[in-house]
C-alpha atoms as a PDB file:
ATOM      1  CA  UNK A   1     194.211 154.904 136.545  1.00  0.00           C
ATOM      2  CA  UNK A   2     193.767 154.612 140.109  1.00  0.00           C
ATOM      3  CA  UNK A   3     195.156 150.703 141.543  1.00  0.00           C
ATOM      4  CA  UNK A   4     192.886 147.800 141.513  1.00  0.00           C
ATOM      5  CA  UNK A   5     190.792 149.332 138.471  1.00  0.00           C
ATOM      6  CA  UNK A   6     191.846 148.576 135.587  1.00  0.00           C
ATOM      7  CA  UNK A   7     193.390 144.565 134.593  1.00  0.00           C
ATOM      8  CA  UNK A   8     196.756 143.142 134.338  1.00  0.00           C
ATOM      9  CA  UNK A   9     199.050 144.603 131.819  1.00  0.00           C
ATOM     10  CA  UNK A  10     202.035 146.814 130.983  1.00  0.00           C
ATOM     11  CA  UNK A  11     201.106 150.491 131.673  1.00  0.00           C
ATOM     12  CA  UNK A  12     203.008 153.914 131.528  1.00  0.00           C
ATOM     13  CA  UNK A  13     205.366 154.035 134.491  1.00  0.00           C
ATOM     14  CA  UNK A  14     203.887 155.760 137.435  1.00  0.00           C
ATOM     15  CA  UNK A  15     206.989 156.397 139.078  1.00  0.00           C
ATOM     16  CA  UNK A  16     208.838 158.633 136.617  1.00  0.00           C
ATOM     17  CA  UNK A  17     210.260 156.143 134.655  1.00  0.00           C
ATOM     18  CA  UNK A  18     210.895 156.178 130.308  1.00  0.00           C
ATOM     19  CA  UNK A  19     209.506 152.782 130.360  1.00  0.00           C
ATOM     20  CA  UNK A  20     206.662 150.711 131.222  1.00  0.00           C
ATOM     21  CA  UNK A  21     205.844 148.764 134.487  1.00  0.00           C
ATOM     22  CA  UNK A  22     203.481 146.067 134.500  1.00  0.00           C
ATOM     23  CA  UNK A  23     200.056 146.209 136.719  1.00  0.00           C
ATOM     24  CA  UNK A  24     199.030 142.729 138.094  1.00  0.00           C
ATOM     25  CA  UNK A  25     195.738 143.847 138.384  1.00  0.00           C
ATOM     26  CA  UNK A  26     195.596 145.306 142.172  1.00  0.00           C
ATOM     27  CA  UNK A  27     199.531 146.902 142.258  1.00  0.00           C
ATOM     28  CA  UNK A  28     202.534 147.549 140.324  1.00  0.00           C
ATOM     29  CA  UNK A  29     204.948 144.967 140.274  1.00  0.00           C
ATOM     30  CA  UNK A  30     208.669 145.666 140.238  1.00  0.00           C
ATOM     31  CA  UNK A  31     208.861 144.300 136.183  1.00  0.00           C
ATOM     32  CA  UNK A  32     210.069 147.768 134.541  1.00  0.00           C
ATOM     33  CA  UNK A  33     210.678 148.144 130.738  1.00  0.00           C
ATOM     34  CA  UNK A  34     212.329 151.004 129.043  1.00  0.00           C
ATOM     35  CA  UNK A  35     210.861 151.122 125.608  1.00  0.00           C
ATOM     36  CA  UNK A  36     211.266 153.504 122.864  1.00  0.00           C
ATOM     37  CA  UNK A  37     208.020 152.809 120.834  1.00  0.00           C
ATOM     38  CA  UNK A  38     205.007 152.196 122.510  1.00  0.00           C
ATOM     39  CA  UNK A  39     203.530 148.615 122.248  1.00  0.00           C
ATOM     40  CA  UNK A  40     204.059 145.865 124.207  1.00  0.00           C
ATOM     41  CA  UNK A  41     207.280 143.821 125.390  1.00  0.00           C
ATOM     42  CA  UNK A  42     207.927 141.282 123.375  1.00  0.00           C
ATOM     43  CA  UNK A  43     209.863 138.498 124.823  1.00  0.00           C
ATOM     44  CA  UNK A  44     208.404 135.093 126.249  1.00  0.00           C
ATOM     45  CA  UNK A  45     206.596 135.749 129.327  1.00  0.00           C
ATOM     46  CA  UNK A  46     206.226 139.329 128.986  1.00  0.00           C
ATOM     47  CA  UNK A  47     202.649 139.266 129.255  1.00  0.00           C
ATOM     48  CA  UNK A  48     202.235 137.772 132.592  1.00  0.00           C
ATOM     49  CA  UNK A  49     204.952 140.460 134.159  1.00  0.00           C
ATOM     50  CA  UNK A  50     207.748 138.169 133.760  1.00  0.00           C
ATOM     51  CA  UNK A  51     211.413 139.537 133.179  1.00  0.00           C
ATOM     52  CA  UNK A  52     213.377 138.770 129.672  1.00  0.00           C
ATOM     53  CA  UNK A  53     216.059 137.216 131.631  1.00  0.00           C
ATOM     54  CA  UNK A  54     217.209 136.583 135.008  1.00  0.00           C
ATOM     55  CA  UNK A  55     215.391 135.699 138.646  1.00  0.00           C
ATOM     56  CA  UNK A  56     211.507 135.414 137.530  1.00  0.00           C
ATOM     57  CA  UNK A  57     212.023 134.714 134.253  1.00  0.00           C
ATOM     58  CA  UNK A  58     210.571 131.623 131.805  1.00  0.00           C
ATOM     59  CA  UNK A  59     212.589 128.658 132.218  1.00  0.00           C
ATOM     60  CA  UNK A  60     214.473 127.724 128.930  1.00  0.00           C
ATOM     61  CA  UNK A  61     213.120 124.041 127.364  1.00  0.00           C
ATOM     62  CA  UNK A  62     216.636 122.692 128.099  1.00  0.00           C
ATOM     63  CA  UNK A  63     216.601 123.018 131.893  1.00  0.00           C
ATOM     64  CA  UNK A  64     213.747 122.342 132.441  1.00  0.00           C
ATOM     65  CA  UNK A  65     214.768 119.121 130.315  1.00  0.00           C
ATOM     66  CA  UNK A  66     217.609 118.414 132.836  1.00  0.00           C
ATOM     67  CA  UNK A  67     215.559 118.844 135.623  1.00  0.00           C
ATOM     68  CA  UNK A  68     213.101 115.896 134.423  1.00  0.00           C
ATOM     69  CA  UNK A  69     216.310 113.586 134.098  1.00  0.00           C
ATOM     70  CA  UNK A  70     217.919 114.481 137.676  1.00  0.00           C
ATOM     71  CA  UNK A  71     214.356 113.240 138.961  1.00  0.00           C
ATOM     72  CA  UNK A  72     214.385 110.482 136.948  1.00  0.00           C
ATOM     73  CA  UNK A  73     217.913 109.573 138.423  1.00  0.00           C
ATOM     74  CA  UNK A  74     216.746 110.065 141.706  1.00  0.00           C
ATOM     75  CA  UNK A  75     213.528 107.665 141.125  1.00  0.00           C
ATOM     76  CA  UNK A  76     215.816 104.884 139.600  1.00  0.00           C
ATOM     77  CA  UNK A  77     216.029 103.300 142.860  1.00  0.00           C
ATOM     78  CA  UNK A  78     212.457 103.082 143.022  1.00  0.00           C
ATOM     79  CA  UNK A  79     211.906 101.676 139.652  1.00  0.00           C
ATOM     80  CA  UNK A  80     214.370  98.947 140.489  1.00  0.00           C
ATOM     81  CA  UNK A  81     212.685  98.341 143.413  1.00  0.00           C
ATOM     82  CA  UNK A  82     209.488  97.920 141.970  1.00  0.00           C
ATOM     83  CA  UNK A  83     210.860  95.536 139.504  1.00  0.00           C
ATOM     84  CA  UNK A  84     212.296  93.072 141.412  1.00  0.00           C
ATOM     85  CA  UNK A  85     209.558  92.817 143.791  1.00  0.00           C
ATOM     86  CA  UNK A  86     207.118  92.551 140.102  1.00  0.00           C
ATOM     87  CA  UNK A  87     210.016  89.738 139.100  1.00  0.00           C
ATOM     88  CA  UNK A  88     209.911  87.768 142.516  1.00  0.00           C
ATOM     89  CA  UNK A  89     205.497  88.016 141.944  1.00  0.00           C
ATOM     90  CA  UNK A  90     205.946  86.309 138.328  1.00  0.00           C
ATOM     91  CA  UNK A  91     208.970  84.251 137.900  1.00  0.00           C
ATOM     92  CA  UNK A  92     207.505  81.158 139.695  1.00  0.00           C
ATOM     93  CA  UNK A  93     204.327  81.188 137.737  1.00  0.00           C
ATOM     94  CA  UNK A  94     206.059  81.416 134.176  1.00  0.00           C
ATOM     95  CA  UNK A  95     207.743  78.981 131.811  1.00  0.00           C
ATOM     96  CA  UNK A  96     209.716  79.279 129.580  1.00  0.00           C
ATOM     97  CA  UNK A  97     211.227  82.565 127.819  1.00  0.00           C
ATOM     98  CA  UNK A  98     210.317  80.993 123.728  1.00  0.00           C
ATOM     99  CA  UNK A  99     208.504  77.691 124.333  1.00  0.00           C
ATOM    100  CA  UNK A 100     209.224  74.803 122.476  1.00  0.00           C
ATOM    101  CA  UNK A 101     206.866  73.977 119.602  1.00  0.00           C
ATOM    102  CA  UNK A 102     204.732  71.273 120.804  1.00  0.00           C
ATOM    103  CA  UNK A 103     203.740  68.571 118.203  1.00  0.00           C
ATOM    104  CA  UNK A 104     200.499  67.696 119.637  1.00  0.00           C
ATOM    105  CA  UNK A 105     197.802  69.973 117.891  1.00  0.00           C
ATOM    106  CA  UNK A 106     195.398  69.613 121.209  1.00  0.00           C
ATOM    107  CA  UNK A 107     197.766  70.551 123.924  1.00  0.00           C
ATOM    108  CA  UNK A 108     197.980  73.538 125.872  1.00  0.00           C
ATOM    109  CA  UNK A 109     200.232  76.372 124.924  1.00  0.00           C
ATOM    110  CA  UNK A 110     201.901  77.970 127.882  1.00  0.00           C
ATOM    111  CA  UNK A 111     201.988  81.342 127.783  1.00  0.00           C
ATOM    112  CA  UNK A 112     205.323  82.709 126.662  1.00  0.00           C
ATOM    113  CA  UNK A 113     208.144  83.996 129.512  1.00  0.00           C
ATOM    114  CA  UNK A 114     209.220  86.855 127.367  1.00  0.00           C
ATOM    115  CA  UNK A 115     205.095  88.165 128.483  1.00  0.00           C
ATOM    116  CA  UNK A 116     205.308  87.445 131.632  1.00  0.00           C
ATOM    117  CA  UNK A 117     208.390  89.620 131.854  1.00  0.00           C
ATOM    118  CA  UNK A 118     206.788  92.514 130.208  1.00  0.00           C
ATOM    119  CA  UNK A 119     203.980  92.407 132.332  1.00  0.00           C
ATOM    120  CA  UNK A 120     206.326  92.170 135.111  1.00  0.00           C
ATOM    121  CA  UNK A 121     208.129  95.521 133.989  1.00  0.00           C
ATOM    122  CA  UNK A 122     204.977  97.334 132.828  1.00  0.00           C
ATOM    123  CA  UNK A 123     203.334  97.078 135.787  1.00  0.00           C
ATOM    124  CA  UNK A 124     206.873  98.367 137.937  1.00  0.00           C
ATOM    125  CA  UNK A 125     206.416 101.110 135.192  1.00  0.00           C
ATOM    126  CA  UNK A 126     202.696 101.815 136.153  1.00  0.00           C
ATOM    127  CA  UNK A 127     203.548 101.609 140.247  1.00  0.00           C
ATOM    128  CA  UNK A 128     206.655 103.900 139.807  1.00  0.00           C
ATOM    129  CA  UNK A 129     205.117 106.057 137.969  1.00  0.00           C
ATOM    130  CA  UNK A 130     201.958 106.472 140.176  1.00  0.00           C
ATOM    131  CA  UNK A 131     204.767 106.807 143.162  1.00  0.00           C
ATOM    132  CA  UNK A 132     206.417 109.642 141.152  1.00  0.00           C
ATOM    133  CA  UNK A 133     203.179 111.324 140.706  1.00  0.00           C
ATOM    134  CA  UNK A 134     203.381 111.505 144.259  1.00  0.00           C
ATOM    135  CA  UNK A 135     206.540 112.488 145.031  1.00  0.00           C
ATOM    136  CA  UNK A 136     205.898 115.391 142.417  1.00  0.00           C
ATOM    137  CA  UNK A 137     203.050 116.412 144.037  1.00  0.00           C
ATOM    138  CA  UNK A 138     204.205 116.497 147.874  1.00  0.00           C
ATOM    139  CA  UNK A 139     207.306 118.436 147.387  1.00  0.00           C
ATOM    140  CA  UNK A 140     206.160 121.343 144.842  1.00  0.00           C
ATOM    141  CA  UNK A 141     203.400 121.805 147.811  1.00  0.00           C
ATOM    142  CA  UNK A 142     205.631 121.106 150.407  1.00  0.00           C
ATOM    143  CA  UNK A 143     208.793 122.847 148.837  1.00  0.00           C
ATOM    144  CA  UNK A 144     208.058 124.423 146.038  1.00  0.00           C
ATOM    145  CA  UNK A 145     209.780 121.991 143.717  1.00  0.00           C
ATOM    146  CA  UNK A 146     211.274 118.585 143.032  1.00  0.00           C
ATOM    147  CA  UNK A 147     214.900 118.113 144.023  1.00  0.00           C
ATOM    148  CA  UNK A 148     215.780 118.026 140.287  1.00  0.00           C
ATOM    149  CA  UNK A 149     213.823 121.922 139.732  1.00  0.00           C
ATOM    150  CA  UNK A 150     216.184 122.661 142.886  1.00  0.00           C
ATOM    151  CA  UNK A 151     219.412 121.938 141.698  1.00  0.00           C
ATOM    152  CA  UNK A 152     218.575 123.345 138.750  1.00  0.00           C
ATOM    153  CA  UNK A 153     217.299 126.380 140.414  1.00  0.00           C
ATOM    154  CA  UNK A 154     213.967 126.441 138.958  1.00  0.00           C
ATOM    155  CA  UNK A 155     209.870 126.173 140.431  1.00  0.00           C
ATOM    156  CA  UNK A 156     206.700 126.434 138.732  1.00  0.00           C
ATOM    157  CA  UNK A 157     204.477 128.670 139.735  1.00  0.00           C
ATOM    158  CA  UNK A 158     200.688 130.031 138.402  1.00  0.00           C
ATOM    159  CA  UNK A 159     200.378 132.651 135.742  1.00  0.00           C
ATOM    160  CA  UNK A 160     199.841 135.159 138.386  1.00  0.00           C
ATOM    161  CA  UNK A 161     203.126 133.999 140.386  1.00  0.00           C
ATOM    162  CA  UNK A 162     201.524 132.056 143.036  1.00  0.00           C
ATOM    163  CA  UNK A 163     203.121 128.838 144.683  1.00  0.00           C
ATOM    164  CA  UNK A 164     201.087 125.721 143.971  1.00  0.00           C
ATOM    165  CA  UNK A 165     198.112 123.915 145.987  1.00  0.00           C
ATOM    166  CA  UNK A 166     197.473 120.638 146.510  1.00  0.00           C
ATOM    167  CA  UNK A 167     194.213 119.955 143.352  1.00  0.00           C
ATOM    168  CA  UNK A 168     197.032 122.514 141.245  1.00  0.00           C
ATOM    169  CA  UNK A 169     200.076 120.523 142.079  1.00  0.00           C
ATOM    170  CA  UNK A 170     198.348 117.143 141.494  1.00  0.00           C
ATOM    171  CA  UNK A 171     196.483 117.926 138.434  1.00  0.00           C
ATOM    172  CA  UNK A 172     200.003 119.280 136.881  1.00  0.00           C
ATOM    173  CA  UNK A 173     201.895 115.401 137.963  1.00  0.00           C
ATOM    174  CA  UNK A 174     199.264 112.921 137.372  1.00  0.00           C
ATOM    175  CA  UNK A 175     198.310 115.020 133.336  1.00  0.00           C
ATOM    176  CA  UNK A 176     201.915 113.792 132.114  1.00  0.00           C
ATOM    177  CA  UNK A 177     202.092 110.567 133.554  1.00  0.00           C
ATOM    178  CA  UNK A 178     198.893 109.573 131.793  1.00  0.00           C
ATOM    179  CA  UNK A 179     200.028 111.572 128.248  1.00  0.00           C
ATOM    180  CA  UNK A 180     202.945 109.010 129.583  1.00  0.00           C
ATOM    181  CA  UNK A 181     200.225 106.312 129.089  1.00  0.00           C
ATOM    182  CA  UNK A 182     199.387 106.902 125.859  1.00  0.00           C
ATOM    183  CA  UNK A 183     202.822 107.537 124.186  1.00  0.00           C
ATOM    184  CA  UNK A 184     203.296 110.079 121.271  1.00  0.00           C
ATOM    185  CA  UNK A 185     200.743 112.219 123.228  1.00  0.00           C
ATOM    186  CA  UNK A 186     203.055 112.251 126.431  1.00  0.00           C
ATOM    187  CA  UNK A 187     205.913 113.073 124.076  1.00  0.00           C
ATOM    188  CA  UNK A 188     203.964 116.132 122.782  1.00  0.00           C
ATOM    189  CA  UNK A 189     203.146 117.570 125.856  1.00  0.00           C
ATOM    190  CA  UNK A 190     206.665 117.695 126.783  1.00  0.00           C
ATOM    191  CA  UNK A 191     208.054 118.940 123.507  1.00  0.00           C
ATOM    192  CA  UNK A 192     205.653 121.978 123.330  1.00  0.00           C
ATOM    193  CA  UNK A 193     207.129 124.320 124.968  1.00  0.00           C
ATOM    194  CA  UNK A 194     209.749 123.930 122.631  1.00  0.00           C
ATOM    195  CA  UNK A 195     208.125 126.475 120.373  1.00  0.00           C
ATOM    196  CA  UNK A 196     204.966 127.682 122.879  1.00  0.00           C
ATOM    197  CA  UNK A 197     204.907 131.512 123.459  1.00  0.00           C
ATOM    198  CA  UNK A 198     204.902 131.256 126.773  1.00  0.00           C
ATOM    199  CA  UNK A 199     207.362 127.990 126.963  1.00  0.00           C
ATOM    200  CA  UNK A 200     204.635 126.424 128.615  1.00  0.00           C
ATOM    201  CA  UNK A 201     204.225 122.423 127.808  1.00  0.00           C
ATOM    202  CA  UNK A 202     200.764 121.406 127.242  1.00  0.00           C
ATOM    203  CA  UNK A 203     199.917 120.003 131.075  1.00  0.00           C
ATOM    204  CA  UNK A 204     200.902 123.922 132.246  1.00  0.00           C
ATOM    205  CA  UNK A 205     198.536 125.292 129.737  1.00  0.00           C
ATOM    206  CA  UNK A 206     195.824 122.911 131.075  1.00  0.00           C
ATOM    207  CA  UNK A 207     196.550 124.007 135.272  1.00  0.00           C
ATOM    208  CA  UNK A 208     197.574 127.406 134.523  1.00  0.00           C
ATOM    209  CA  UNK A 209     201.119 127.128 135.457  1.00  0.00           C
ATOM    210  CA  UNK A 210     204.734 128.821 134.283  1.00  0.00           C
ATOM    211  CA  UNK A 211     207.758 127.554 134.909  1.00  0.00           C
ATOM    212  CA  UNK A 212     210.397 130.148 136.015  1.00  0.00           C
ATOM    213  CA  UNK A 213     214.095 130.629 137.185  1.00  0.00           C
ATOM    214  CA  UNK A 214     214.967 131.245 140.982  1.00  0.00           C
END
């Protein structure tokens, strides 16, 4: 097999070893196996090139978990922001929190407070959120990750290990904020990689993306 010929897999070491290195389609990759029987690796990642542990390797669910909340944290700010300015915009035009029952049959129900408050908070939600999709999207271009994947020394990257453009980057933030939108699918997307093969949730499946350690 000469390089650039044949596609992406795990292939008899070339370089004298008892293993298997994997081929990313144009050269060998430093991803070496030893392995007694012949037939593939079998840990996550293994068929993208991907180490079983270790720099490179598939992010476990529960980091990448942590990560999520350390960007949340750092976005409170902006939530709160967006909710007072969303309170100062509706608490002059609303009355009462549980209006009183009005004995005239023909008069005009005011709208509950209690609705303009959720629509007060709902639409914060909708702003931060669209800000986070943002925020996501300029700094895995710009960095390579969020500040929450950095602390927790992780990055997603493409199947074939490449850092993320712009349509990439943008397509993988704005997918979960609108699962987000629609509730038990949002919470699906981010509880499959919980048992996917390749611990990818569903919005990485959709781009093409892995999440890996640093």
């Amino acid at each position: 097999m000469s390089e650039g010929t044949a596609p992406p897999g795990w292939y008899p070491d070339p370089y004298g070893g008892v293993g298997q290195r994997y081929f990313d389609g144009t050269a060998w990759t430093g991803h070496a196996v030893p392995w007694p029987a012949w037939g593939m690796p079998h840990w996550k990642g293994a068929r993208y090139g991907r180490p079983p542990s270790g720099p490179g390797s598939l992010t476990d669910p529960g980091r990448r978990l942590a990560a999520r909340l350390l960007d949340g944290l750092v976005f409170l700010p902006v939530f709160a922001v967006c909710a007072a300015v969303a309170l100062l915009l509706v608490v002059p035009h609303a009355g009462p929190i549980f209006p009183k029952q009005n004995p005239d049959p023909y008069a005009t129900v005011p709208t509950p407070g209690f609705v303009w408050l959720y629509l007060a908070f709902a639409g914060a939600a909708l702003v931060d959120g669209a800000l986070f999709v943002v925020y996501e999207t300029v700094t895995t271009v710009r960095q390579g990750r969020t500040l929450g994947k950095r602390w927790m020394k992780i990055r997603p990257v493409t199947v074939d290990g490449h850092t993320l453009g712009w349509g990439r980057a943008l397509s993988r933030a704005v997918i979960p904020w609108f699962a987000g939108i629609l509730g038990w699918l949002g919470l699906l997307d981010s509880l499959w990689c919980l048992w996917d093969a390749d611990r990818q949730c569903l919005h990485d499946k959709i781009v093409g993306t892995l999440v890996i350690d640093d």
